[in-house]
Protein backbone atom coordinates (compact mmCIF):
# COMPACT_ATOMS: atom_id res chain seq x y z
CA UNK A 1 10.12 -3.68 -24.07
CA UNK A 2 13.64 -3.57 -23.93
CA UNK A 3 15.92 -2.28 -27.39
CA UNK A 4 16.47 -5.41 -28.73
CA UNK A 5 12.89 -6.29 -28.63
CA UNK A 6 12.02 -3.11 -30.47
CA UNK A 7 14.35 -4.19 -33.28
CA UNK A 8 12.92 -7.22 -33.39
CA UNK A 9 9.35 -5.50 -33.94
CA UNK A 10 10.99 -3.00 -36.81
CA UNK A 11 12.39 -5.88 -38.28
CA UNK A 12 9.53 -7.44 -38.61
CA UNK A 13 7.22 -4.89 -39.69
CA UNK A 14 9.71 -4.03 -42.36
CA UNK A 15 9.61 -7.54 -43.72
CA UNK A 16 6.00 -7.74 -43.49
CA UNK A 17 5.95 -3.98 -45.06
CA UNK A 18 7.66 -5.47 -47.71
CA UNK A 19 4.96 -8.28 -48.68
CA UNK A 20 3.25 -5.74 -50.66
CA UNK A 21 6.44 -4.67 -52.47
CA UNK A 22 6.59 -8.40 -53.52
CA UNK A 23 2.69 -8.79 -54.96
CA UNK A 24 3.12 -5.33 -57.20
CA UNK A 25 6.35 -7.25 -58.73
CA UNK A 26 5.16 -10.66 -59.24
CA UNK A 27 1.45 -10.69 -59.19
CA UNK A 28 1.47 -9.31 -63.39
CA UNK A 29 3.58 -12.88 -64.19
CA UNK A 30 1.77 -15.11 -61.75
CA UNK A 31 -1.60 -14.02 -61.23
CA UNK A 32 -3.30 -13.62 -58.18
CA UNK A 33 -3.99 -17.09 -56.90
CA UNK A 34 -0.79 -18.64 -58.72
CA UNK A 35 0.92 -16.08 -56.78
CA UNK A 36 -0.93 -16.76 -53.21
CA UNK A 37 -0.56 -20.36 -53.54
CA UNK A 38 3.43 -20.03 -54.11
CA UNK A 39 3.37 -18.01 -50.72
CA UNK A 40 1.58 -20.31 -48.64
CA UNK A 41 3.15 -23.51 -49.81
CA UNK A 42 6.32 -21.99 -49.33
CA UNK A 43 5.43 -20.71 -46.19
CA UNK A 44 3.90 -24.30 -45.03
CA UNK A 45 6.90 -25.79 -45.77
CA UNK A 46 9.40 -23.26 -43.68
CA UNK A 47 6.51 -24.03 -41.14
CA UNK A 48 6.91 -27.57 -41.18
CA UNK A 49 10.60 -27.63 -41.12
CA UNK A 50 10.84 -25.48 -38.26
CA UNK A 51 8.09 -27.86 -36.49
CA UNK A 52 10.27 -30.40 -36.95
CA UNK A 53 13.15 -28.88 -35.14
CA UNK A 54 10.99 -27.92 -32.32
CA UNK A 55 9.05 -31.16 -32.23
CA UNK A 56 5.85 -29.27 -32.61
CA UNK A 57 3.09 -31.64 -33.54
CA UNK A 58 0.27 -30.79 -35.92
CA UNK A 59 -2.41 -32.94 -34.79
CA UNK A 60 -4.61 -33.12 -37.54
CA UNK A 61 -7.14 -35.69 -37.24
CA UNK A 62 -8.08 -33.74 -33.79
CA UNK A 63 -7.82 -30.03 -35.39
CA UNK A 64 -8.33 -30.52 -39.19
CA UNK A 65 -11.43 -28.37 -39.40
CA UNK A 66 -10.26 -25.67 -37.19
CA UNK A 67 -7.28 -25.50 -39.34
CA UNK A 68 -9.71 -25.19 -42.80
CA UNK A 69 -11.58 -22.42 -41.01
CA UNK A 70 -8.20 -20.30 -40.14
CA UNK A 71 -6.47 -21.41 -43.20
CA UNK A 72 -9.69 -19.65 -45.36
CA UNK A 73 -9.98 -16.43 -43.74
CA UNK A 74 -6.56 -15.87 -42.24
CA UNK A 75 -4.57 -16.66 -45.09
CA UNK A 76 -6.27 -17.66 -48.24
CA UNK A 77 -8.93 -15.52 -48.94
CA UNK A 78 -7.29 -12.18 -47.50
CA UNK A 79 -3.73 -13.27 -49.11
CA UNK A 80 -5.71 -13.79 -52.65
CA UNK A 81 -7.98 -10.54 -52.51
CA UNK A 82 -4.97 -8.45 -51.69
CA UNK A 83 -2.60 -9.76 -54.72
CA UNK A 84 -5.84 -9.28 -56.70
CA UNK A 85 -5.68 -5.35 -56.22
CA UNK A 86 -2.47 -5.34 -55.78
CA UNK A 87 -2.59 -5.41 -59.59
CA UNK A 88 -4.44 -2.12 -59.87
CA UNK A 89 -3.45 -0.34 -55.89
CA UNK A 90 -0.12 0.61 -54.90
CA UNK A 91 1.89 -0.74 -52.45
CA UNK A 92 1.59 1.84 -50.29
CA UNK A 93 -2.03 2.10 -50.17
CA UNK A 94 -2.03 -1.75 -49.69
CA UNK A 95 -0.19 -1.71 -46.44
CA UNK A 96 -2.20 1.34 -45.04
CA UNK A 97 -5.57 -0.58 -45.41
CA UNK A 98 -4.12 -3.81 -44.32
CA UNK A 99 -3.70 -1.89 -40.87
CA UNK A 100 -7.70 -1.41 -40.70
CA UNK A 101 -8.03 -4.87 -39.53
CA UNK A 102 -8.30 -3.99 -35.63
CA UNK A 103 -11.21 -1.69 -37.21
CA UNK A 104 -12.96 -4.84 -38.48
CA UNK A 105 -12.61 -6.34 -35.25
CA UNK A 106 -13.99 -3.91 -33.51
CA UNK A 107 -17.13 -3.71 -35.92
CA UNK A 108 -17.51 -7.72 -35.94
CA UNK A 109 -17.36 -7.69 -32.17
CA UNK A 110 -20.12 -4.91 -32.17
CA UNK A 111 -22.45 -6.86 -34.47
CA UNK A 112 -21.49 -10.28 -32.42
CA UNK A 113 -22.16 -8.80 -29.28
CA UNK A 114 -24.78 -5.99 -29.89
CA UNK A 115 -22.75 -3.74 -27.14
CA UNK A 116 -22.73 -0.14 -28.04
CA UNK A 117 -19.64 1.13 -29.30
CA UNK A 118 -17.86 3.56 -26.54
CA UNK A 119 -16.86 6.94 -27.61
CA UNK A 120 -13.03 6.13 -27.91
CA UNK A 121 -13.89 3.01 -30.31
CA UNK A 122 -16.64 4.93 -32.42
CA UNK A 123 -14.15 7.70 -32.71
CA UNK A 124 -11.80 5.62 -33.87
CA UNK A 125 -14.38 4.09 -36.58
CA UNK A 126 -15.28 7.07 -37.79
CA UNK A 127 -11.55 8.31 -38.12
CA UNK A 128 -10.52 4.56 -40.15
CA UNK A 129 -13.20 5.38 -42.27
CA UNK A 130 -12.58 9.11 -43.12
CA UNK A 131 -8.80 7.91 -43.84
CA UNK A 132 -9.68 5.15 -46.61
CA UNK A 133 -12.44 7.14 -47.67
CA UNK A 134 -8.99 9.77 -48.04
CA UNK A 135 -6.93 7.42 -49.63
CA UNK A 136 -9.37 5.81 -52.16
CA UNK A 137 -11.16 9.02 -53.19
CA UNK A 138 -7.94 10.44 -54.46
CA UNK A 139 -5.97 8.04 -55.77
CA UNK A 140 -6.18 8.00 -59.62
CA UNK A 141 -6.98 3.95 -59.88
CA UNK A 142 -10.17 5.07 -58.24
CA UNK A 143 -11.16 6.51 -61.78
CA UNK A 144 -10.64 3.26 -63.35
CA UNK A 145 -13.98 1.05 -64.61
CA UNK A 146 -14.20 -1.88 -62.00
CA UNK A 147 -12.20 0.33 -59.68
CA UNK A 148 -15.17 -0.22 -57.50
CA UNK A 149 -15.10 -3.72 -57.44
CA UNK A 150 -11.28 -3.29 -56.43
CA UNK A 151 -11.90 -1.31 -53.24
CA UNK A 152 -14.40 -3.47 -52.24
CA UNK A 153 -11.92 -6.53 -52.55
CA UNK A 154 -9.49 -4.48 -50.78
CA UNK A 155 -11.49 -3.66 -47.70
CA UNK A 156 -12.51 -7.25 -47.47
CA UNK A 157 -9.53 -8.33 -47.00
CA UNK A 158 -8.65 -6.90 -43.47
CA UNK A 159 -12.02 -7.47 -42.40
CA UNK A 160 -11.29 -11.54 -43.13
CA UNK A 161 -8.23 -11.49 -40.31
CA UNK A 162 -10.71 -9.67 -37.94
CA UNK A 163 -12.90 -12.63 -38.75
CA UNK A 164 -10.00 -14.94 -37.96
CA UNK A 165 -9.25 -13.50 -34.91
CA UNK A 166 -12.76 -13.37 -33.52
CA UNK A 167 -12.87 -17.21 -34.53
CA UNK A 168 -10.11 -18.07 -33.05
CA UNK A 169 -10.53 -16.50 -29.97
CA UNK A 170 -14.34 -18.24 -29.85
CA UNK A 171 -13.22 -21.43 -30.57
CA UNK A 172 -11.04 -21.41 -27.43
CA UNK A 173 -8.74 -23.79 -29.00
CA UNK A 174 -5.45 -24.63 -26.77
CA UNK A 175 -3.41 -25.28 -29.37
CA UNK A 176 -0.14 -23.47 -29.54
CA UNK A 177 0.05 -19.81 -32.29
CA UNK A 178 2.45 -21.55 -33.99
CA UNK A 179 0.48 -24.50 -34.55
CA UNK A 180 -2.55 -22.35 -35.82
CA UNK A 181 0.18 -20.72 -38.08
CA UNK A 182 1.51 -23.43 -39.75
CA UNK A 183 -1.89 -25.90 -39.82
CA UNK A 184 -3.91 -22.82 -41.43
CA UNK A 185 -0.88 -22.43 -43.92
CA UNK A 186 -1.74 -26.11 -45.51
CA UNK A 187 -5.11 -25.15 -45.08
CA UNK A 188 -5.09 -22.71 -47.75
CA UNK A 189 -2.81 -24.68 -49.63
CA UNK A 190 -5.37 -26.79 -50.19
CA UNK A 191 -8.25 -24.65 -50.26
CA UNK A 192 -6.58 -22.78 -53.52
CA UNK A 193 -5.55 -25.91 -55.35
CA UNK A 194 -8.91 -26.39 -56.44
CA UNK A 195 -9.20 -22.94 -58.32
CA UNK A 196 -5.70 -23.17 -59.87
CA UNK A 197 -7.31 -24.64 -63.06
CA UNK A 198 -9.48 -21.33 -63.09
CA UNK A 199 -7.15 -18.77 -62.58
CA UNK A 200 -6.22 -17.72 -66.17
CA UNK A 201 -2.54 -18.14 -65.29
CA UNK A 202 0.25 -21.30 -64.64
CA UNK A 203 2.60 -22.34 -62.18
CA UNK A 204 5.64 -21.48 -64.26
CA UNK A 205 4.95 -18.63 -67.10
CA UNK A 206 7.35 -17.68 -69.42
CA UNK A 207 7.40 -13.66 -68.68
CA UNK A 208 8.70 -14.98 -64.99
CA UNK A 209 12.23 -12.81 -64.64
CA UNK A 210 14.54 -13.69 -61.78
CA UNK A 211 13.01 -10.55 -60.28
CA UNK A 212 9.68 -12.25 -60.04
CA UNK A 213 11.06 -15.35 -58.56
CA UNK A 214 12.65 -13.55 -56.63
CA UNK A 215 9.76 -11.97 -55.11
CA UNK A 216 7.35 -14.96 -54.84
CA UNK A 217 10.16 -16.30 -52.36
CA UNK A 218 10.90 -13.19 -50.60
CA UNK A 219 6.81 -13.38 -49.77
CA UNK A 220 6.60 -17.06 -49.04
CA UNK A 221 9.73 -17.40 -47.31
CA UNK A 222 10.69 -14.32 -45.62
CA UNK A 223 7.46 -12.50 -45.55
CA UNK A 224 5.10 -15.65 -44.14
CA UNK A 225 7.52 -18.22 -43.03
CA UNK A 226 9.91 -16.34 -41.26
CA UNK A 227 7.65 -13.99 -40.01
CA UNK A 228 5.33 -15.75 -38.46
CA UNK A 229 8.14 -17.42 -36.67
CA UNK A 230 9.29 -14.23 -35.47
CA UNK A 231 6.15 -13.10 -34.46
CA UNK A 232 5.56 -15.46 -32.32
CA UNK A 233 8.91 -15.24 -30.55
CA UNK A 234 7.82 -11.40 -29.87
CA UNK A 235 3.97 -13.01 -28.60
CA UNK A 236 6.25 -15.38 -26.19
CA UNK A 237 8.46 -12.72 -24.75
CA UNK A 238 6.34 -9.27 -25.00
CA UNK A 239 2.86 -10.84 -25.05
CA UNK A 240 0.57 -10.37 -27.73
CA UNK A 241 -0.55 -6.80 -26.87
CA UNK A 242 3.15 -5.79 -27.39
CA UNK A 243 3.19 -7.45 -30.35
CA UNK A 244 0.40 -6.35 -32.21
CA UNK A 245 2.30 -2.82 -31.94
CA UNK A 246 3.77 -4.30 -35.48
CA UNK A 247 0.35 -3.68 -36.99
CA UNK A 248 0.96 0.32 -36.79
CA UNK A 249 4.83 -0.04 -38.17
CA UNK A 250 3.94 -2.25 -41.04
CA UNK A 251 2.37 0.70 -43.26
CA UNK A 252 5.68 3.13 -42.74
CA UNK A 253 7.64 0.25 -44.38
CA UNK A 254 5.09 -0.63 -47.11
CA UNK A 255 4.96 3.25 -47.99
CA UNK A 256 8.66 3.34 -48.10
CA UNK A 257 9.40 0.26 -50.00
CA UNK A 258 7.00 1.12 -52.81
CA UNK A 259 8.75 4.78 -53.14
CA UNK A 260 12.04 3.44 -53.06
CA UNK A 261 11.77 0.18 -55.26
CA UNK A 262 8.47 0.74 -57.57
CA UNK A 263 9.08 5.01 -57.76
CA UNK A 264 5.36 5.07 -56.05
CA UNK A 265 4.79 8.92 -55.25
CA UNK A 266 3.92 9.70 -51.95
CA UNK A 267 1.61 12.84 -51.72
CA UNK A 268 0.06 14.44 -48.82
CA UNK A 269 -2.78 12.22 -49.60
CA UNK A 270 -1.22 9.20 -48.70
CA UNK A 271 0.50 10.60 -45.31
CA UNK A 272 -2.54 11.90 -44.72
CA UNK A 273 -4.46 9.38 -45.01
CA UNK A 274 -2.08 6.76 -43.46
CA UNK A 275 -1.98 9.24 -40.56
CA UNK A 276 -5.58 9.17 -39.90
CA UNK A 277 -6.06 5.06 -40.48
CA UNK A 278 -3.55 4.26 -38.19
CA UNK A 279 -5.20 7.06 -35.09
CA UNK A 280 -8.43 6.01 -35.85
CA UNK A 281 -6.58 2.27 -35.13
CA UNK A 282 -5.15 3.05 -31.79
CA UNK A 283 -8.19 4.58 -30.90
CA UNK A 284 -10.38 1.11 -30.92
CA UNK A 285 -7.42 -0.85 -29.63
CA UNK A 286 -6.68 1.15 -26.98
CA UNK A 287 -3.03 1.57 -27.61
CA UNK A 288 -0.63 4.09 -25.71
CA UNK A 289 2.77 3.89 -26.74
CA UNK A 290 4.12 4.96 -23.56
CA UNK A 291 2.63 1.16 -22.15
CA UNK A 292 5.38 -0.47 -24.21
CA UNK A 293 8.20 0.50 -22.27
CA UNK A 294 6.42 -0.13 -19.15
CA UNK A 295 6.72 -3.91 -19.95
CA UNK A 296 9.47 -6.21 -18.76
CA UNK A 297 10.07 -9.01 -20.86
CA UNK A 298 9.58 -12.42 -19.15
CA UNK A 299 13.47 -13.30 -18.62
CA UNK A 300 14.37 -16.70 -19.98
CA UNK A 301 16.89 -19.11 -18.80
């Protein structure tokens, strides 16, 4: 991985750090699906306008269902369950449980499989779980009524991208990461429209400040858009081993956002408990940071 690569990755953990720095502002004004539907659309449509530039076809009458089945759990459902407690969590604890994902995986590829777990990956269970059991049992939202319902929303949502994943790898599809990106993000474009009428909010409320505009484009454009665009640059250069190193970064920037924009206090707790997610993380995905340098990025010419 060469310096400008690792940039690249900060970059981009830092923008997707921020994502939950942008549901805390504008999920009170918007709602939770209002909100997700803003992001995807506007991430579709950065999507399909990059597309066109690169001449990247959809191919939708082939891949339409695959698309529906990645556009619900990678995007729809976890975006929505996340802005949902993102009106009761903090940012901070958001991003830390987002990086349990590779935990899901690990657990859905168990259950899938019925292979017993190695030491390193149990380990690394057990340690995911101590740290949101950490996080959760002292954070004061916990004492809430329907606080229980929250965490449970909260761990589902990681554990739908491990069920992405797992389905996408299954399916064996050849189409191209970006194409899965930007097909799954009209997916759940769809998929949503039919609960807007539901949702107890609308499209264009009256308590929406600049700030809140602001922030539904900052996570539809910046934070989904543009980075899934640059992730997938990083998957093309570093491969996607590399690049799933982001998943470990993203929590530093969503704990550092929320203290510096939304005065979120950061206790022992939450180190603490970040620092025990994210080892209990490496542990079932294997990761050793001193791989990354190791790797040469595939020169282009």
């Amino acid at each position: 991985m060469t310096p400008a690569h690792l940039l690249q990755l900060i970059t981009l953990a830092a923008i997707w750090g921020a994502s939950f720095l942008f549901m805390r502002i504008a999920v009170p004004a918007l709602g939770p699906v209002w909100l997700i539907e803003w992001r995807v659309l506007l991430g579709a449509l950065l999507l399909a306008l990059a597309g066109r530039w690169f001449r990247h076809s959809l191919a939708l009458r082939t891949h339409w269902r695959h698309y529906l089945v990645l556009g619900l759990f990678n995007s729809a459902l976890p975006f929505v369950l996340f802005a949902w407690a993102a009106q009761t969590l903090t940012a901070s604890l958001l991003s830390v449980v987002n990086a349990t994902a590779p935990i899901w995986g690990a657990v859905i590829a168990w259950a899938w499989s019925r292979e017993p777990l190695r030491g390193r990956v149990a380990a690394g269970l057990a340690l995911g779980v101590a740290g949101v059991a950490l996080l959760m049992g002292l954070d004061p939202a916990m004492l809430r009524p329907g606080s229980g319902w929250v965490l449970a929303g909260v761990l589902l949502a990681p554990c739908c991208y491990a069920i992405a994943s797992h389905y996408a790898k299954s399916a064996g599809n050849a189409l191209l990461p970006y194409a899965n990106a930007h097909g799954s993000m009209w997916a759940a474009t769809l998929l949503l429209w039919p609960v807007l009428p539901f949702a107890g909010h609308t499209p264009l409320p009256v308590a929406a400040t600049p700030g809140v505009w602001g922030a539904v484009a900052g996570l539809g454009l910046l934070c989904t858009g543009l980075a899934y665009l640059m992730y997938f640059r990083l998957v093309a250069a570093l491969g996607a081993a590399s690049a799933l190193t982001v998943t470990f970064l993203i929590p530093v920037f969503g704990i550092l956002w929320g203290h510096l924009f939304l005065g979120e206090a950061v206790g022992w707790q939450t180190l603490a408990g970040a620092l025990v997610v994210l080892t209990g993380t490496a542990l079932v995905t294997g990761f050793d940071p001193r791989t990354l340098w190791a790797r040469k990025a595939v020169p282009h010419g």
